[in-house]
Protein backbone atom coordinates (compact mmCIF):
# COMPACT_ATOMS: atom_id res chain seq x y z
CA UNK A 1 -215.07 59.93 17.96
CA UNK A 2 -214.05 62.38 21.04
CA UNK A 3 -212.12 61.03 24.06
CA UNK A 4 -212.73 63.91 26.11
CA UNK A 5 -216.08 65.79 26.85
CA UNK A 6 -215.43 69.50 28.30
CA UNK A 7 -218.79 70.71 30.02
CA UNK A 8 -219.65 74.35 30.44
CA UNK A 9 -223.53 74.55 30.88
CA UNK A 10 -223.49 77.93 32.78
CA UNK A 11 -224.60 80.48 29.92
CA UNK A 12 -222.71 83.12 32.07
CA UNK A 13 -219.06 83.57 31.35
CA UNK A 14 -218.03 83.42 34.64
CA UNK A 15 -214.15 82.92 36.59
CA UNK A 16 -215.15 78.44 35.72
CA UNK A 17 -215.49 79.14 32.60
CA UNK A 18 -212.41 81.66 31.69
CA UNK A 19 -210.65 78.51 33.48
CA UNK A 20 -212.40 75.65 31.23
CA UNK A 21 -211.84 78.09 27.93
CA UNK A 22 -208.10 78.43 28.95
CA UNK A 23 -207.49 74.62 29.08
CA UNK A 24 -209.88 73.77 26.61
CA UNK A 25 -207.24 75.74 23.96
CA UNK A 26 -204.95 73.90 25.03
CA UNK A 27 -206.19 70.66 25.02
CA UNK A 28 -207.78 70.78 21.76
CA UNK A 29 -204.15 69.62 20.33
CA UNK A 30 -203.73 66.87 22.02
CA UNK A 31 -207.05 64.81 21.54
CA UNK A 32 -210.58 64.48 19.97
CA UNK A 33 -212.25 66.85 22.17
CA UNK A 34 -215.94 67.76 22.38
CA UNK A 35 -217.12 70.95 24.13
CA UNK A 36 -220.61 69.99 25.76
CA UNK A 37 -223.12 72.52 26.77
CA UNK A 38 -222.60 76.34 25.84
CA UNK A 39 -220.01 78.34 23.99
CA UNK A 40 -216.77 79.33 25.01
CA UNK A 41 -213.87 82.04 23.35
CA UNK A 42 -211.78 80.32 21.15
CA UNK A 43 -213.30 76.66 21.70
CA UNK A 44 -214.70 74.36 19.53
CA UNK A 45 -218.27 74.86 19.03
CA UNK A 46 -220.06 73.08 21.35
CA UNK A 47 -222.33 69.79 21.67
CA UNK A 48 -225.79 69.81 23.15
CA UNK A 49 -226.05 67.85 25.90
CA UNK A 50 -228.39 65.24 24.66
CA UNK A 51 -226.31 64.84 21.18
CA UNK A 52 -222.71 64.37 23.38
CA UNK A 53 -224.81 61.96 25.53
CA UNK A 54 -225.84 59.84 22.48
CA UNK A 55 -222.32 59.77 20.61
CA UNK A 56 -220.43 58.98 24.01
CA UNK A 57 -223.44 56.24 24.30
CA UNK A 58 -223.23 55.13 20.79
CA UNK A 59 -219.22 55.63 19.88
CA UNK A 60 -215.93 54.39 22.39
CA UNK A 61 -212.30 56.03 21.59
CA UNK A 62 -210.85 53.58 19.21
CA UNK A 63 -207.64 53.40 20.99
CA UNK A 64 -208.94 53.95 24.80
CA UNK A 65 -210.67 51.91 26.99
CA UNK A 66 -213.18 54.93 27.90
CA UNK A 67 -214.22 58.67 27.25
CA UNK A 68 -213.50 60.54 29.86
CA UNK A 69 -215.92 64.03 30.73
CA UNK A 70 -214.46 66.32 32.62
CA UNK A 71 -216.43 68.51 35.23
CA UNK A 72 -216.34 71.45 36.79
CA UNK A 73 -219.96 72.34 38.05
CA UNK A 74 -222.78 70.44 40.13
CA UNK A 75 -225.17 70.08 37.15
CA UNK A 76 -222.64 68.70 35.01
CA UNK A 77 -221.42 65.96 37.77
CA UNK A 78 -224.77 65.00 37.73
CA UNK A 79 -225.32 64.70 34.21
CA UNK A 80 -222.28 63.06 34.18
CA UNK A 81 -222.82 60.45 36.84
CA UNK A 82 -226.37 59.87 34.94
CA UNK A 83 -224.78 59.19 31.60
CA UNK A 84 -222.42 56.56 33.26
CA UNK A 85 -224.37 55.25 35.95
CA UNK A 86 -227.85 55.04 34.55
CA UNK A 87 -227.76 54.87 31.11
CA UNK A 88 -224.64 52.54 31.34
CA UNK A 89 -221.62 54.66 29.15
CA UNK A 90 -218.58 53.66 28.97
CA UNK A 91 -216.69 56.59 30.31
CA UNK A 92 -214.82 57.87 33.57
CA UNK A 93 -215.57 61.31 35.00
CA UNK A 94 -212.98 64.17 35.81
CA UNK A 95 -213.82 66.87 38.44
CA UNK A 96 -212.04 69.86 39.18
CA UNK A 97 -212.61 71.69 42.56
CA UNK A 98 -211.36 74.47 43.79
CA UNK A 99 -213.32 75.99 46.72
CA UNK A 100 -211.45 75.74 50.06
CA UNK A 101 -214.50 75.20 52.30
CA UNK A 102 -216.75 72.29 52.55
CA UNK A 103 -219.16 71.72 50.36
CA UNK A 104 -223.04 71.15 51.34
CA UNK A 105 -224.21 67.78 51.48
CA UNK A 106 -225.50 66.97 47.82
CA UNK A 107 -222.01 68.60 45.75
CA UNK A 108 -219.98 66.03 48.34
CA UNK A 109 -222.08 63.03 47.38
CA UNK A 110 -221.56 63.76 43.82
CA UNK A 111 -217.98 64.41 44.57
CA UNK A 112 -217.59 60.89 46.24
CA UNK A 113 -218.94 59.55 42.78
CA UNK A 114 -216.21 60.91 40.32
CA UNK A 115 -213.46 58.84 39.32
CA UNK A 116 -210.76 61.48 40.06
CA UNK A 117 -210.72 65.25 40.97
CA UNK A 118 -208.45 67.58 40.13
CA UNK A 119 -207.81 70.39 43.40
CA UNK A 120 -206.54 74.08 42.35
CA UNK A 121 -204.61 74.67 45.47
CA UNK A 122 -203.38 72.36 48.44
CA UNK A 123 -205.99 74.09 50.38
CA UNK A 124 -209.01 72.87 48.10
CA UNK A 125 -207.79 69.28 48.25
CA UNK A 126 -208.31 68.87 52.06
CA UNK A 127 -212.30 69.33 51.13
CA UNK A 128 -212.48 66.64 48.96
CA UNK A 129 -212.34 62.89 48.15
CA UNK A 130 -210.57 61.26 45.31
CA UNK A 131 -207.56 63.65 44.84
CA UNK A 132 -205.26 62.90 42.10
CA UNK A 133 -203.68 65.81 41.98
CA UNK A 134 -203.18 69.78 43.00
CA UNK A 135 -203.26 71.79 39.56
CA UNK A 136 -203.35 75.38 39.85
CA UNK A 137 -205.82 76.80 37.21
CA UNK A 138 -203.59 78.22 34.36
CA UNK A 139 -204.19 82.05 32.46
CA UNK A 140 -203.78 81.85 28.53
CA UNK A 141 -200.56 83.36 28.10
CA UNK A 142 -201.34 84.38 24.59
CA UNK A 143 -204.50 85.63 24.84
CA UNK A 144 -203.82 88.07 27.76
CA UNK A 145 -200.47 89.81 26.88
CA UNK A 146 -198.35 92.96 27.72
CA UNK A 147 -199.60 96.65 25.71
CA UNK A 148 -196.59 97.46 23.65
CA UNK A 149 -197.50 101.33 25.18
CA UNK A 150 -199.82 101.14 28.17
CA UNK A 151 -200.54 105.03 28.23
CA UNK A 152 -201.46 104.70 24.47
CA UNK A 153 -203.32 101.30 25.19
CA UNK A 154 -205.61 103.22 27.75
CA UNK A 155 -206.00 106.44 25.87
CA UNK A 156 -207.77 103.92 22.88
CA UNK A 157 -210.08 102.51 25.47
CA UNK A 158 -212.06 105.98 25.76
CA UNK A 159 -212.80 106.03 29.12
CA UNK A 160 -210.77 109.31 30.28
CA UNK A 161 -207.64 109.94 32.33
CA UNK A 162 -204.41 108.91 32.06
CA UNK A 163 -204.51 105.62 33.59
CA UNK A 164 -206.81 102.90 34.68
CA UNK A 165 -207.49 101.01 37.70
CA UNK A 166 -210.33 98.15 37.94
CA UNK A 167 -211.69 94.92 39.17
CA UNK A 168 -213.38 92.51 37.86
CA UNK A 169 -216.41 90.07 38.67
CA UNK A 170 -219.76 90.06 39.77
CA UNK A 171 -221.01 93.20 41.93
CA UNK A 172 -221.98 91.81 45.37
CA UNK A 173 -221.12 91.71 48.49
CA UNK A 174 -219.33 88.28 48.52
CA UNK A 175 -217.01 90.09 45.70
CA UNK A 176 -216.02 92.98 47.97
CA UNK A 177 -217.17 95.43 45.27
CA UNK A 178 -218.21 97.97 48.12
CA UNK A 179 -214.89 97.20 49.23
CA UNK A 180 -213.05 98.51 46.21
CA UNK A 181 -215.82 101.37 45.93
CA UNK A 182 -214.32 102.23 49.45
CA UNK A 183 -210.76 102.01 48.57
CA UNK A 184 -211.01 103.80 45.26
CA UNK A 185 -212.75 106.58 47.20
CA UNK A 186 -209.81 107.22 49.66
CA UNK A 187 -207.31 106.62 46.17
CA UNK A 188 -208.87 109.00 43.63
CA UNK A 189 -208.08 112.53 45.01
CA UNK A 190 -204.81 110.80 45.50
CA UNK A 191 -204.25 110.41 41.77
CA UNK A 192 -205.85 112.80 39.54
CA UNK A 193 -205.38 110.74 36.36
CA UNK A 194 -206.40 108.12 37.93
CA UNK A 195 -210.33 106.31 36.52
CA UNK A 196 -211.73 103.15 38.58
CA UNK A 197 -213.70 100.81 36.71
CA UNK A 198 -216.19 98.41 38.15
CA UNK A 199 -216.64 95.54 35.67
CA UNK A 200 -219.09 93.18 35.98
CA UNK A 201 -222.90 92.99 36.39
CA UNK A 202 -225.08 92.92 39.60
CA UNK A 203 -228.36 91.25 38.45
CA UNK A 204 -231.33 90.10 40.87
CA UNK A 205 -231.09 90.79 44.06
CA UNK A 206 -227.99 92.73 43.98
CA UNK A 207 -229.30 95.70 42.42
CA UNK A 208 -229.65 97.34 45.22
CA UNK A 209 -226.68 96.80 46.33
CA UNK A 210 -225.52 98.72 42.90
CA UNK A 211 -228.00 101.46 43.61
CA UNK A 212 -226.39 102.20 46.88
CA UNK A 213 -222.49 101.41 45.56
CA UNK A 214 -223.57 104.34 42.66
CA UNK A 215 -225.07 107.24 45.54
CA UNK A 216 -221.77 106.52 47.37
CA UNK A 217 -219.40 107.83 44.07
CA UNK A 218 -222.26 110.24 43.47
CA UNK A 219 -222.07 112.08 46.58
CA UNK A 220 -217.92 111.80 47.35
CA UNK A 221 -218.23 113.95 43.73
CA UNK A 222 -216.48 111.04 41.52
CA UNK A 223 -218.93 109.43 39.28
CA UNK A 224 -217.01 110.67 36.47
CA UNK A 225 -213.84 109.10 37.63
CA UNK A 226 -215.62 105.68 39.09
CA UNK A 227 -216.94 104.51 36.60
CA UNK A 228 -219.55 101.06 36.30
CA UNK A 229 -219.30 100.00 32.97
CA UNK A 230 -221.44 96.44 33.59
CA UNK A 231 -219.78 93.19 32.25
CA UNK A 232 -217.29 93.24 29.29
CA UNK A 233 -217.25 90.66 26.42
CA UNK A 234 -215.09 88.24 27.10
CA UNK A 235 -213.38 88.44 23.70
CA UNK A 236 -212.61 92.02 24.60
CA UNK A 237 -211.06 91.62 27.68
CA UNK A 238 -207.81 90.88 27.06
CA UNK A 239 -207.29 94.32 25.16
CA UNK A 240 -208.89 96.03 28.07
CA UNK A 241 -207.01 94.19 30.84
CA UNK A 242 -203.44 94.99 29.29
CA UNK A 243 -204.26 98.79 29.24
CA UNK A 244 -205.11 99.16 32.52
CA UNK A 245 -202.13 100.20 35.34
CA UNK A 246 -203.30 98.11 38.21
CA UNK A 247 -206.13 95.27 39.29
CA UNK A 248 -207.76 95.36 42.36
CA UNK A 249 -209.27 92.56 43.77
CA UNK A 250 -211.00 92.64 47.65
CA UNK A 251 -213.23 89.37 47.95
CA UNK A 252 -214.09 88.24 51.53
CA UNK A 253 -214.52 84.62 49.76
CA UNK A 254 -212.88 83.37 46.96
CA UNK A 255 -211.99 79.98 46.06
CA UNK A 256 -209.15 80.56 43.35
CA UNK A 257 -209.60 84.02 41.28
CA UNK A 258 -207.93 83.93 37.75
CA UNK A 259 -208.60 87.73 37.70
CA UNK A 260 -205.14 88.28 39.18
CA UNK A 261 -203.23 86.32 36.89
CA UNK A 262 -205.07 87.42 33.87
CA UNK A 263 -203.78 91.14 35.08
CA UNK A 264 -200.60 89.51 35.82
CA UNK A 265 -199.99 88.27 32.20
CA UNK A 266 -200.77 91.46 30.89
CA UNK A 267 -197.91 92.68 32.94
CA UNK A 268 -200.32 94.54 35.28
CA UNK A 269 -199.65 93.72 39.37
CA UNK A 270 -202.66 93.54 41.57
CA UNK A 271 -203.55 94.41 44.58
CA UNK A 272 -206.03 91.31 46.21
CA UNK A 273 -207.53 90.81 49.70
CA UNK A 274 -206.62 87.23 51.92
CA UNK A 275 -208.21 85.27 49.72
CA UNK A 276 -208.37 82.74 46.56
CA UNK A 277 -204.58 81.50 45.91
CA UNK A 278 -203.97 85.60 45.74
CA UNK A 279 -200.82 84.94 47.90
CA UNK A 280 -199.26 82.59 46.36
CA UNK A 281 -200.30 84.66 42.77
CA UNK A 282 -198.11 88.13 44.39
CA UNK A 283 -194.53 86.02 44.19
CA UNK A 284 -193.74 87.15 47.84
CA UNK A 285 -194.88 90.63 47.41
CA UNK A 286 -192.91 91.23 44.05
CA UNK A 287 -195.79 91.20 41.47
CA UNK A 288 -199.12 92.23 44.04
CA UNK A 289 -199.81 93.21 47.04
CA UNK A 290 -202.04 91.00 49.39
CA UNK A 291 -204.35 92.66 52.31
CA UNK A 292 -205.92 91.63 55.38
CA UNK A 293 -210.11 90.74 54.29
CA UNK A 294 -212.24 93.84 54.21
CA UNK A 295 -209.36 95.81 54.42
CA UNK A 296 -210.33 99.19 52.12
CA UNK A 297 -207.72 101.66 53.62
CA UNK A 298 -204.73 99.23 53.42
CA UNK A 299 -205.77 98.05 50.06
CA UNK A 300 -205.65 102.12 49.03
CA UNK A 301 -202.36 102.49 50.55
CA UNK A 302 -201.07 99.60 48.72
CA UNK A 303 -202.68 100.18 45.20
CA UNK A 304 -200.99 104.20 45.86
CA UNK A 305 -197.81 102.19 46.49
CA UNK A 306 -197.65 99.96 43.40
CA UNK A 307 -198.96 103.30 40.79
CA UNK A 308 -195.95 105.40 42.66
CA UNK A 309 -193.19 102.82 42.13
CA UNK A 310 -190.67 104.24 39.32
CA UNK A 311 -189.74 101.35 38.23
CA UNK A 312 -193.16 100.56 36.29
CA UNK A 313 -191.75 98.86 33.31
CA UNK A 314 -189.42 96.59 35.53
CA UNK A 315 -192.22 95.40 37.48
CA UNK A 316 -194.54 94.92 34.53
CA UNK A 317 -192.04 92.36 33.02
CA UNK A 318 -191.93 90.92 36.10
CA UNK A 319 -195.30 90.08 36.44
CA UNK A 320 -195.05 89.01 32.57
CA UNK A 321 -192.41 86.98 33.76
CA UNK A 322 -194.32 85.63 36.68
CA UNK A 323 -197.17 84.26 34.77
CA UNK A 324 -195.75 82.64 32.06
CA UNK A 325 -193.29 80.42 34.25
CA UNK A 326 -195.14 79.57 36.92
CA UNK A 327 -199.54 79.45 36.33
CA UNK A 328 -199.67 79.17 32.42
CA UNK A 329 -202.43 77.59 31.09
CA UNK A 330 -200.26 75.01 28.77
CA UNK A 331 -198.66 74.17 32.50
CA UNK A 332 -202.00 73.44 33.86
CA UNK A 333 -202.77 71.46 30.33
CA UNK A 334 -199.91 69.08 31.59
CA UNK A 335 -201.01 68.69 35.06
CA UNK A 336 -204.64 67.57 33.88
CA UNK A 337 -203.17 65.08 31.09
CA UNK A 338 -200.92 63.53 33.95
CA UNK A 339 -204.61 62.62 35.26
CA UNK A 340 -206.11 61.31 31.86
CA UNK A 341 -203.40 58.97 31.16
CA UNK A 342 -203.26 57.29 34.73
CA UNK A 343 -207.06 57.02 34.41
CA UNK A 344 -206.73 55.70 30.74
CA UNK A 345 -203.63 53.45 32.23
CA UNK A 346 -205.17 51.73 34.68
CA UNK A 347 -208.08 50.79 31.71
């Protein structure tokens, strides 16, 4: 029977679930795990929430003294707290958090319930109760991987020019896509290889948001070279994401962002506003450039200064190198465990 219940009940594939998918993989060595909600890349296929609730109910660990389901959104806290606290299971519930601002009142009282959280940075701990521990999330270090021939890599993907520029995430304001829209503006008759991709969706509200993001790269005369290609399968991703020459990144909120160190393990640097743990992601500068928030001319003038460097293939493995020894997922595997077992420990 599983000792550890993974939730993901967001049907989106969003940044928490990239960062569930990447541990998930690999976690699924190391015990009886159960996925619980939708599907994720490369994961076991998953449990519906009422069948995970009735094993965990009906079946214990044989060698542990409790399940343990680990959390990463409000609805699955709750569920969570409901499973154990109403209907009496026998498990312990893992939380990870990783916004750096407070929380509104009802995700802090289910926060206060957990049995341990997890924080992504030192920043996100000082918002919440119950730390165990400061894990940075991890990228999948196999999955996302260096092109063997980046101009060959991009020429495959069909989208024109000789190299590619893009960020990645939902279009809205709180993503700074008008910000990058901005930036590639002043960049493009800068670099006349050069295509920008926009990849994500905008959905709801934020359509017109889109609408006007679309007249702007209409009128400037660059619709051909800005391109908004909507949101990418996951799966495919990783292929796209190692052909590119540079990531650009300009929330004006972001509580971690995995889309720099996915770029980073593909030996691509970034360029990222103040936010998320993009500072700590640029080694000092070496591997990305970070900007002041809203920032669209300096993040130009630093995305013109990474594609002009000659040393591409120097700093490429360097941001290979970057990744893999310091925010791997199998290193963020081993923070999480350290958890489990003291939880498991103290029975």
């Amino acid at each position: 029977m599983p000792e550890l219940y993974v939730t993901n009940y967001n049907r989106n594939f969003t940044g928490v679930s990239a960062t569930a998918a990447n541990v998930i993989r690999q976690q699924v060595a190391r015990h009886d795990l159960a996925l619980v909600g939708q599907p994720l890349p490369g994961c076991p296929v998953p449990l519906t929430r009422a069948a995970a609730a009735r094993i965990t109910r009906s079946h214990e660990p044989a060698d542990l003294p409790f399940a343990i389901w680990h959390v990463r959104r409000n609805t699955e806290m709750r569920s969570a707290v409901w499973l154990r606290d109403v209907r009496r299971a026998n498990i312990k519930i893992v939380f990870t958090s990783a916004a750096q601002r407070l929380h509104s009142a009802y995700p802090r009282w289910l926060i206060r319930q957990m049995d341990a959280v997890i924080a992504t940075t030192e920043r996100a701990a000082e918002f919440v109760p119950h730390v165990r521990a400061v894990v940075p999330h991890g990228v999948d270090t196999d999955v996302f991987s260096p092109a063997t021939n980046r101009a060959n890599a991009w020429e495959q993907m069909g989208f024109g020019g000789t190299h590619g520029i893009a960020t990645v995430g939902r279009i809205r304001p709180e993503k700074g896509t008008d910000l990058f829209v901005e930036a590639m503006l002043r960049l493009l008759p800068e670099r006349p290889g050069a295509v920008a991709l926009v990849i994500g969706r905008a959905g709801g509200k934020h359509e017109a948001f889109l609408t006007k993001l679309k007249a702007q790269v209409e009128a400037a005369g660059l619709a051909d070279r800005l391109l908004f290609i909507g949101e990418y399968p996951a799966a495919d991703l990783p292929k796209l994401m190692r052909a590119l020459s540079l990531v650009v990144q300009l929330p004006r909120y972001e509580g971690y962002g995995m889309v720099p160190l996915e770029a980073l393990a593909s030996g691509v640097p970034f360029v990222g506003s103040d936010a998320g743990y993009y500072g700590a992601f640029s080694n000092a500068g070496r591997v990305g450039k970070v900007v002041p928030l809203g920032a669209a001319e300096a993040a130009a003038h630093a995305a013109l200064s990474l594609l002009r460097r000659e040393d591409q293939a120097a700093l490429s493995d360097a941001a290979r190198r970057w990744a893999e020894g310091r925010f791997s997922a199998r290193a963020e595997a081993d923070g999480i465990e350290a958890v489990y077992n003291a939880l498991w420990e103290r029975g």
